[in-house]
N, C-alpha and C. Protein backbone atom coordinates (compact mmCIF):
# COMPACT_ATOMS: atom_id res chain seq x y z
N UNK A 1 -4.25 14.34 5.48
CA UNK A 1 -4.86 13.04 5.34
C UNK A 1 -3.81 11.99 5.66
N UNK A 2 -3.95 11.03 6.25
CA UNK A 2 -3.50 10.08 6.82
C UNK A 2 -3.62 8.46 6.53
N UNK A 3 -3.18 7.97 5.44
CA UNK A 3 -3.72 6.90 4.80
C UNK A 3 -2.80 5.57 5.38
N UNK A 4 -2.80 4.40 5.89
CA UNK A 4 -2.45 2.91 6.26
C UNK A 4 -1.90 2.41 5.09
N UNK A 5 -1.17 2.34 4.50
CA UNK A 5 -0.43 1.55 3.66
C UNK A 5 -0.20 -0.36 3.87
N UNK A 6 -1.07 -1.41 3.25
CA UNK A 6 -0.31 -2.24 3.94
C UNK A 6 -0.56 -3.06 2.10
N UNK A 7 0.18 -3.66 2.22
CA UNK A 7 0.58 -5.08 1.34
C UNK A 7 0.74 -6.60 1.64
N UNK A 8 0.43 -7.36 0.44
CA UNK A 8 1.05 -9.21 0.60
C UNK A 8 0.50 -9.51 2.11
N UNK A 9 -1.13 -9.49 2.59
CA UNK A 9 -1.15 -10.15 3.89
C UNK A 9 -1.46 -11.53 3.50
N UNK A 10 -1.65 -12.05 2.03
CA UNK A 10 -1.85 -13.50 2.22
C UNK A 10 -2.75 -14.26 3.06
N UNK A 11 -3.73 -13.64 3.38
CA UNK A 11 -4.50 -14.40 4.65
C UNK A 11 -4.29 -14.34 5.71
N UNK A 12 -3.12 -13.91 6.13
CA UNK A 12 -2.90 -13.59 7.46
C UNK A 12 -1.91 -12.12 8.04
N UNK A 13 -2.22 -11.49 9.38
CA UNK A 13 -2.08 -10.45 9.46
C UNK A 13 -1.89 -10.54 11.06
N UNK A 14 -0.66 -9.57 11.96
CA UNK A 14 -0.42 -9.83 13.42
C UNK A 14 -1.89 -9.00 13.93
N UNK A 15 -2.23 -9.88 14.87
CA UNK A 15 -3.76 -9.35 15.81
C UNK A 15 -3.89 -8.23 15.79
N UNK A 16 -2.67 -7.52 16.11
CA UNK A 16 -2.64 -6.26 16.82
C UNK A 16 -3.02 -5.33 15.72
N UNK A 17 -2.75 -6.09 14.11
CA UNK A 17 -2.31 -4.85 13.10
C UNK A 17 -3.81 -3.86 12.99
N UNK A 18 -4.97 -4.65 12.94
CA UNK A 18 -6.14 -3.58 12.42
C UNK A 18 -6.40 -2.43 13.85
N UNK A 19 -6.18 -2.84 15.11
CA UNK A 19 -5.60 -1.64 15.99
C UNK A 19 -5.12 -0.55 16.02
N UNK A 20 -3.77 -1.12 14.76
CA UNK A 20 -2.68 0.20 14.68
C UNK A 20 -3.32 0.74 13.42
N UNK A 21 -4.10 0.68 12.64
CA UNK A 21 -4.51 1.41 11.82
C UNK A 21 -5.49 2.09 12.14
N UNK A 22 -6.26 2.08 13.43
CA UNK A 22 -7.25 2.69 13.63
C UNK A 22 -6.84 4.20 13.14
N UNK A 23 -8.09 5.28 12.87
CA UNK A 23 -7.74 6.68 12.91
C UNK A 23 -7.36 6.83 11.62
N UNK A 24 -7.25 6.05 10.50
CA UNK A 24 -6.52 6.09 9.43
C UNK A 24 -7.73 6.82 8.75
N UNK A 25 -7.28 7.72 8.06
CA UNK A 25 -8.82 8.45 7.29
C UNK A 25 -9.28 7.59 5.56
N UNK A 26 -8.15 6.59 5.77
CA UNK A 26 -7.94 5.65 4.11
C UNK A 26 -7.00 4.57 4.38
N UNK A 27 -7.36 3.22 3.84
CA UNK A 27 -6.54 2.01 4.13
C UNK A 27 -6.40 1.73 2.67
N UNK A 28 -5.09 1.40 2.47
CA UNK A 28 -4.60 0.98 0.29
C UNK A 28 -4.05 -0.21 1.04
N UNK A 29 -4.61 -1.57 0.28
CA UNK A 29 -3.78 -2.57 -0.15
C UNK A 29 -3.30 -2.51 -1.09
N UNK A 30 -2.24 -3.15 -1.16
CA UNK A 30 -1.48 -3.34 -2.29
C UNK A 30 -1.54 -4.66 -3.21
N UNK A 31 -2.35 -5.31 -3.03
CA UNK A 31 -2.58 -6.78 -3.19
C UNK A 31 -1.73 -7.89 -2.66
N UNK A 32 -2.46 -9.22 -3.15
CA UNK A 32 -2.23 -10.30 -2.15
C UNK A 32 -3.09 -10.71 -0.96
N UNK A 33 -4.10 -9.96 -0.98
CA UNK A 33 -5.06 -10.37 0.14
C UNK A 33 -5.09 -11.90 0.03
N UNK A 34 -5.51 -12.77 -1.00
CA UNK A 34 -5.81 -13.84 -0.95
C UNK A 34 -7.44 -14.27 -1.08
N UNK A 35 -7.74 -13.92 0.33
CA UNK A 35 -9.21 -14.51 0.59
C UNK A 35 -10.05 -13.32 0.89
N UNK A 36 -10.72 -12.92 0.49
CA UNK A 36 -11.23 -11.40 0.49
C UNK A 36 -11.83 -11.43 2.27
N UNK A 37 -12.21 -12.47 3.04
CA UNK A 37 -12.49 -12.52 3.84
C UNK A 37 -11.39 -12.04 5.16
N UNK A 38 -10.18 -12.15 4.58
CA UNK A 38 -9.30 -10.96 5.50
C UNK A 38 -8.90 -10.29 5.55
N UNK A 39 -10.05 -9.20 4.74
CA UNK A 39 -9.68 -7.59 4.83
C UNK A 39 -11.38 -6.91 5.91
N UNK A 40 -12.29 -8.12 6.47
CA UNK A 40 -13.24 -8.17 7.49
C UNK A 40 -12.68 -7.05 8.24
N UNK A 41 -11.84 -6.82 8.80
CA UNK A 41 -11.19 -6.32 10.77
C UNK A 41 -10.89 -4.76 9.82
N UNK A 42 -10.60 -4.96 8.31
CA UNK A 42 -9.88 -3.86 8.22
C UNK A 42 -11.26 -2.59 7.63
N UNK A 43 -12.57 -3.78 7.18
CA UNK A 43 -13.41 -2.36 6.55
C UNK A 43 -14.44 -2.42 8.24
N UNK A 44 -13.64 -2.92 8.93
CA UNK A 44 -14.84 -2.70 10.22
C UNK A 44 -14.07 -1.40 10.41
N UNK A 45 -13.22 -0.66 10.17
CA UNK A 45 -11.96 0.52 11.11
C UNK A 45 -12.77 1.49 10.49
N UNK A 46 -13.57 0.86 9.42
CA UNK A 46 -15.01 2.81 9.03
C UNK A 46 -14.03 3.18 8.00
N UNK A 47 -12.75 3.39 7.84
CA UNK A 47 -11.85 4.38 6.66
C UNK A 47 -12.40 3.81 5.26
N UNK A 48 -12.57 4.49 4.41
CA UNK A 48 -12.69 3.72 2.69
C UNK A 48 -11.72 2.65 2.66
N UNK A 49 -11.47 1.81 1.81
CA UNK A 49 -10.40 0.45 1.68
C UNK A 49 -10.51 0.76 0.26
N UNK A 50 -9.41 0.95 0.28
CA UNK A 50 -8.90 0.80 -1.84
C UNK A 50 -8.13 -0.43 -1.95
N UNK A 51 -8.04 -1.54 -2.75
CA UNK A 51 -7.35 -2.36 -2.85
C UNK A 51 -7.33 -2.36 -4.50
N UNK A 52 -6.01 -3.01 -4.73
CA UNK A 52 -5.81 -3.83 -6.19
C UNK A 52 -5.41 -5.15 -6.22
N UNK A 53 -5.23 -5.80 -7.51
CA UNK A 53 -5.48 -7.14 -7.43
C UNK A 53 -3.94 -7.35 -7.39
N UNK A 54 -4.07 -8.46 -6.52
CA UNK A 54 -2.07 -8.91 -6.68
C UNK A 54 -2.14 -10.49 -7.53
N UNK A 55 -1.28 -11.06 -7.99
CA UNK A 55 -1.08 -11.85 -8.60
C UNK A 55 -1.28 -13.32 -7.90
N UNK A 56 -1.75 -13.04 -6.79
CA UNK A 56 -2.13 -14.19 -6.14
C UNK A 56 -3.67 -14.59 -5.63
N UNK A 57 -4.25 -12.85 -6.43
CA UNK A 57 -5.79 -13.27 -6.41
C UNK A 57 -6.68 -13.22 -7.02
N UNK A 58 -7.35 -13.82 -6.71
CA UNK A 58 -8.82 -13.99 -7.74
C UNK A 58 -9.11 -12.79 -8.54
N UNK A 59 -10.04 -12.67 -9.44
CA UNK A 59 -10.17 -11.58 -9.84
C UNK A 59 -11.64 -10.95 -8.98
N UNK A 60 -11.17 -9.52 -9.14
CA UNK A 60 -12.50 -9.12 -8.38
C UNK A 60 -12.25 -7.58 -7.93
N UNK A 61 -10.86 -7.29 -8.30
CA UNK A 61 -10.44 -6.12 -7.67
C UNK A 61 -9.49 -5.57 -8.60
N UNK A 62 -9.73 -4.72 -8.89
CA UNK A 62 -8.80 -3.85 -10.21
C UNK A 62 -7.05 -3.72 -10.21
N UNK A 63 -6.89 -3.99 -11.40
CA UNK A 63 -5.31 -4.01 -11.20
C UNK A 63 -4.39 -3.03 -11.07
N UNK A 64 -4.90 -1.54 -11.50
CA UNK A 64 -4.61 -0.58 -10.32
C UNK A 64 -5.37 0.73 -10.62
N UNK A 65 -5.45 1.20 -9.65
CA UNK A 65 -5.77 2.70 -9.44
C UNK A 65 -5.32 3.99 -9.51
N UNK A 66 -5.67 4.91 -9.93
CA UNK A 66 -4.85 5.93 -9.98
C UNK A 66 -5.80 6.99 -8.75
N UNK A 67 -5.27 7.49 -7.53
CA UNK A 67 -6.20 8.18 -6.87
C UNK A 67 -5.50 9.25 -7.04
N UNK A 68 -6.08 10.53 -6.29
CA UNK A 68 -5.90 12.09 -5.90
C UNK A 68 -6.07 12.63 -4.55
N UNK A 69 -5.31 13.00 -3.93
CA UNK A 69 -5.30 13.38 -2.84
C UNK A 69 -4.60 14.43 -2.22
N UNK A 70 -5.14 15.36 -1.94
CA UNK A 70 -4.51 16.29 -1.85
C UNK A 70 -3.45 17.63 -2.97
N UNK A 71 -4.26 17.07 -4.55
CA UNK A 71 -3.50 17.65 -5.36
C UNK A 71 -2.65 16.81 -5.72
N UNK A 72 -2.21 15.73 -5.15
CA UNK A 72 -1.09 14.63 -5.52
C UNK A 72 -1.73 13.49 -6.26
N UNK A 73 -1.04 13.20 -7.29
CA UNK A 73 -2.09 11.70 -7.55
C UNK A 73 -0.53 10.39 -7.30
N UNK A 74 -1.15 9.38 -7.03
CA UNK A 74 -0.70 7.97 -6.77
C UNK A 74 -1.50 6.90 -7.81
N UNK A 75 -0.21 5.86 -8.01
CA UNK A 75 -0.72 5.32 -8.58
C UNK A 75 -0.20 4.05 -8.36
N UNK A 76 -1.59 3.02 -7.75
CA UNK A 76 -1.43 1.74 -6.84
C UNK A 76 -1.50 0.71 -7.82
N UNK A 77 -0.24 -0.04 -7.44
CA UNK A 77 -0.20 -1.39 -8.58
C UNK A 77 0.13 -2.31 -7.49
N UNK A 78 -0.03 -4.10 -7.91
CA UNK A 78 0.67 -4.93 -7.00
C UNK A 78 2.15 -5.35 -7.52
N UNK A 79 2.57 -5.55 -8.73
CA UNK A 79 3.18 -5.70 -9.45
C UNK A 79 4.38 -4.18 -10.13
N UNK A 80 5.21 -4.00 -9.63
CA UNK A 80 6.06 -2.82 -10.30
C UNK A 80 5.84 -2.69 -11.51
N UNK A 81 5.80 -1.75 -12.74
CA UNK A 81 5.91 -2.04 -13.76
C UNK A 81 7.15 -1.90 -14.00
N UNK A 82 7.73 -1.79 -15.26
CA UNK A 82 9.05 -1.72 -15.57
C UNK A 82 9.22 -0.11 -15.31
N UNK A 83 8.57 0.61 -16.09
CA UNK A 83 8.65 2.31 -16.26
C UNK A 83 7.21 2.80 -15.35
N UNK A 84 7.50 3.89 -15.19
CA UNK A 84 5.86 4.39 -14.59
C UNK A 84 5.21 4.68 -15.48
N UNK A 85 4.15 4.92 -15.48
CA UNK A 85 3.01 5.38 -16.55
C UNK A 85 3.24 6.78 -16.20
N UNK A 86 2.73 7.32 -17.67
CA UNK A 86 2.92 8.82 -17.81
C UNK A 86 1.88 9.75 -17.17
N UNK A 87 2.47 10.54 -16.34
CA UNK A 87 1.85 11.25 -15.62
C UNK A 87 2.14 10.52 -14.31
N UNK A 88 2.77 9.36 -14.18
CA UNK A 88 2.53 9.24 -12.43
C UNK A 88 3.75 9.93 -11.91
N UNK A 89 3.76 10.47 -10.66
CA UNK A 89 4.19 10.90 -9.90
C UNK A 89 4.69 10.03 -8.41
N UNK A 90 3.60 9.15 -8.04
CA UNK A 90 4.23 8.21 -6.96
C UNK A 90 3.95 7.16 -7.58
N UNK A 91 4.29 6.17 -7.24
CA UNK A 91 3.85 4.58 -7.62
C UNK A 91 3.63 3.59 -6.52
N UNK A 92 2.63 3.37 -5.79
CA UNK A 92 2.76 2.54 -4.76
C UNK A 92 2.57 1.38 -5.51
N UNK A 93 3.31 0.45 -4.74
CA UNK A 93 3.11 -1.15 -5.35
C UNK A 93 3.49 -1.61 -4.15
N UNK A 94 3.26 -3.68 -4.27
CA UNK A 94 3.74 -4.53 -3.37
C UNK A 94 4.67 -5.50 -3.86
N UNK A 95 4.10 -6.89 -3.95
CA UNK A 95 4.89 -7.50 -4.19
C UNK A 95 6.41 -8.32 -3.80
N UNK A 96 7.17 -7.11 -3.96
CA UNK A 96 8.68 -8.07 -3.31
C UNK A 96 9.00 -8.10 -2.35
N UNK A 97 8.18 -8.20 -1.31
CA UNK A 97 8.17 -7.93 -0.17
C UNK A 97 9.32 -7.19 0.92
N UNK A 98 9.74 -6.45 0.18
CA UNK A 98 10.95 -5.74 0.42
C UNK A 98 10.02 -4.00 0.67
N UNK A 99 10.21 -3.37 1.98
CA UNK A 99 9.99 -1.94 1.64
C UNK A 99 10.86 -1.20 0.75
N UNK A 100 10.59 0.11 0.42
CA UNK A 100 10.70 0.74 -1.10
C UNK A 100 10.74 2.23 -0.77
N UNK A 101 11.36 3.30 -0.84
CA UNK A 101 11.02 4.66 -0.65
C UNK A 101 12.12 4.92 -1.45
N UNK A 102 12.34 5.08 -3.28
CA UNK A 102 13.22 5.69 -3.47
C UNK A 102 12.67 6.57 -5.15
N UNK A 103 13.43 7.74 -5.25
CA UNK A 103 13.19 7.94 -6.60
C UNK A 103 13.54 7.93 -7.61
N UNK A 104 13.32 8.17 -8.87
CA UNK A 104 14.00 6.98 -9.97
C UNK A 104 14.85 8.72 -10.59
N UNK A 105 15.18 8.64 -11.59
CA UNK A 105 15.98 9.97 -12.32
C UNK A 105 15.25 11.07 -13.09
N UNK A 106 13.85 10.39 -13.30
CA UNK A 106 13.14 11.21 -13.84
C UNK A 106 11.94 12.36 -12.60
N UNK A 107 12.40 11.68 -11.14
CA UNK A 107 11.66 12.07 -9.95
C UNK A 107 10.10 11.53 -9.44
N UNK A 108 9.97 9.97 -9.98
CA UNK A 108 8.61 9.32 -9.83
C UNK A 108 9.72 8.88 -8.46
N UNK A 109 8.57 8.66 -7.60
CA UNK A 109 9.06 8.39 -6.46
C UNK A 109 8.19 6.76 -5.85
N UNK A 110 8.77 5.95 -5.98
CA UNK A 110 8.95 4.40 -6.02
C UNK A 110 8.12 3.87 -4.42
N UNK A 111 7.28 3.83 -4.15
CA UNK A 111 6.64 3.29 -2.34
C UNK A 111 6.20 1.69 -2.52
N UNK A 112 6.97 1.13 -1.21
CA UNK A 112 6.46 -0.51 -1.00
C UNK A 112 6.47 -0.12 0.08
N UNK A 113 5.79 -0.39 0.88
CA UNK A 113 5.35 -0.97 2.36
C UNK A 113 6.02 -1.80 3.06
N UNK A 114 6.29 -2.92 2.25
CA UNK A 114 7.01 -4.03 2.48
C UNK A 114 5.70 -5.65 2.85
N UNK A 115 6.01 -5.83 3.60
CA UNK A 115 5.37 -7.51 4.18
C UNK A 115 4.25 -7.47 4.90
N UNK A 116 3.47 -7.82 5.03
CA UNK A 116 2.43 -7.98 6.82
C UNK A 116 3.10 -9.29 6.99
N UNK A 117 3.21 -10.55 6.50
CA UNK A 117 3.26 -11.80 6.81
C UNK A 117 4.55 -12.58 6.38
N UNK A 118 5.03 -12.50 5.36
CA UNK A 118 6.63 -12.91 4.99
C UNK A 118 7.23 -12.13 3.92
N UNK A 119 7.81 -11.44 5.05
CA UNK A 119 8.68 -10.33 4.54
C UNK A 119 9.90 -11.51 3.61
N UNK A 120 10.60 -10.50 2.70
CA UNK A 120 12.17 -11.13 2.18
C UNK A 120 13.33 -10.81 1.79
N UNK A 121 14.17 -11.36 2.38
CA UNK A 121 15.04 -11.06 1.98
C UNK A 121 15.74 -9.99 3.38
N UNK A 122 15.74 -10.52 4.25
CA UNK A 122 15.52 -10.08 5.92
C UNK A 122 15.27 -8.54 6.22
N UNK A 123 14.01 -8.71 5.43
CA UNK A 123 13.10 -6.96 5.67
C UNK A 123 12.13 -8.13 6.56
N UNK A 124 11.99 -6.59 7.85
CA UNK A 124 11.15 -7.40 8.86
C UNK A 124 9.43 -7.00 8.41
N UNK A 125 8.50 -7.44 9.02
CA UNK A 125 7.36 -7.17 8.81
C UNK A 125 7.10 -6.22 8.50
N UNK A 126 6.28 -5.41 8.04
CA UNK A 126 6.48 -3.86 7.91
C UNK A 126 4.55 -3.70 7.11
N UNK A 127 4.42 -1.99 7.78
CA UNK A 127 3.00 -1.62 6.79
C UNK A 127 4.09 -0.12 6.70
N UNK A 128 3.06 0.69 6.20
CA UNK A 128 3.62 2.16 6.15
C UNK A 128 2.42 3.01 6.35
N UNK A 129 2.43 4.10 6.80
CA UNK A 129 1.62 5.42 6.88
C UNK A 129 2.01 6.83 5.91
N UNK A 130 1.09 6.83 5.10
CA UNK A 130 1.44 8.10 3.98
C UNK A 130 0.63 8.99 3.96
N UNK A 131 1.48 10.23 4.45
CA UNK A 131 0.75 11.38 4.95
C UNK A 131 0.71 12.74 3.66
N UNK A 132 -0.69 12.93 3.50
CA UNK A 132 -0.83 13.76 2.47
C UNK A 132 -1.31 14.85 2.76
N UNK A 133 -0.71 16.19 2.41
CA UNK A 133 -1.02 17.24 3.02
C UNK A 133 -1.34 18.56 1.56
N UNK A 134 -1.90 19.37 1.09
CA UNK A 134 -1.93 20.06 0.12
C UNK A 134 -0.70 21.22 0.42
N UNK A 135 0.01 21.23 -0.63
CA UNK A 135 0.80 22.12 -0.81
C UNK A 135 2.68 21.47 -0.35
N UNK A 136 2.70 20.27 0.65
CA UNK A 136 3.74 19.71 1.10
C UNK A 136 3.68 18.44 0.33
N UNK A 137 5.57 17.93 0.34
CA UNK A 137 5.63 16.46 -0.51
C UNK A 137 4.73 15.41 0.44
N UNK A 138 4.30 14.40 0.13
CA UNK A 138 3.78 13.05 1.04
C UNK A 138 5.07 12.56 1.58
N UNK A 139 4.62 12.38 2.98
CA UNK A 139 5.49 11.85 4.00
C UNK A 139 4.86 10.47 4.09
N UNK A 140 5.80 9.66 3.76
CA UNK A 140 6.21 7.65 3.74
C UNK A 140 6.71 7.42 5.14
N UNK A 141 6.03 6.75 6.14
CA UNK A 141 6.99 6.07 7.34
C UNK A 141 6.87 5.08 7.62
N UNK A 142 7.55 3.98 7.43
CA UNK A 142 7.28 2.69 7.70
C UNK A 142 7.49 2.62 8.91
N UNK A 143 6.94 1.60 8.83
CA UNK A 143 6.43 1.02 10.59
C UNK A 143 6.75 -0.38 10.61
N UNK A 144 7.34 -0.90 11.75
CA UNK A 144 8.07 -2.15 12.03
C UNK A 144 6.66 -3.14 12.71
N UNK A 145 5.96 -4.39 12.04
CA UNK A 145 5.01 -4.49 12.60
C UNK A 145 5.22 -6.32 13.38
C-alpha cells in the first residue's frame, strides 16, 4: 500500500502537487488545510483522504486518528504530543514544518512530511510517500516538492 503523506497546505498547494499523488491507494493530511475547499483536486485523485484537524482549523475534522494498515497501526496528529500514546508505534504529525523521520528510545518512530507551502527553518517544500507492506517496516520517502 502506498499512501501520499502531505501536511500545513494552508490554502495553498504547487499545481503540479495533486499530479504527483496520483496512484496513491490513500492520501493523510496532517492538518492545516485551512479552507476545506483545498483538499477539492485531492478527493478528485479517487484514493480515501484521512485528514485531522490542525490548529489552524475550524472544527470539523478529528484531532487524530489511529489507522491499521497492513498489521501496522499509525497514529495521525497535527500537533506532536509530548510522549506517544500507548500502544503507538508510528506517530505521524505536522505542524513544524520541518520533515521528521526519527525514533525516540523507546522505538516509536516520529514521521513529518514537512511543508507543501512554508516550509521552516530552511526545510524546502516537501510531502512524503509511506509505503506499507505486511510483514516489512514502513518505508518514509520524502519528496522535494
Amino acid at each position: 500500500m502506498r499512501i501520499a503523506v502531505i501536511s500545513d497546505t494552508h490554502d495553498l498547494y504547487a499545481a503540479k502537487l495533486p499530479s504527483r499523488l496520483r496512484g496513491a491507494d490513500e492520501i493523510w493530511h496532517l492538518g492545516d488545510v485551512c479552507a476545506p475547499e483545498t483538499l477539492e483536486e485531492f478527493q478528485n485523485l479517487g484514493a480515501p483522504l484521512r485528514v485531522v484537524q490542525g490548529n489552524c482549523d475550524a472544527e470539523g475534522w478529528p484531532l487524530t486518528l489511529d489507522l491499521v494498515r497492513a498489521g501496522q497501526g499509525f497514529h495521525l496528529v497535527h500537533i506532536p504530543p509530548r510522549r506517544a500514546p500507548v500502544g503507538a508505534r508510528f506517530i505521524l504529525h505536522g505542524h513544524t514544518h520541518v520533515p521528521r523521520d526519527e525514533c525516540d528510545p523507546s522505538g516509536v518512530r516520529w514521521l513529518n512530511p514537512g511543508c507543501i507551502t512554508r516550509p521552516n527553518r530552511g526545510a524546502p517544500a516537501s510531502f512524503a510517500w509511506l509505503t506499507v507492506e505486511a510483514g516489512r517496516p514502513p518505508r518514509w520517502d520524502l519528496v522535494l516538492v
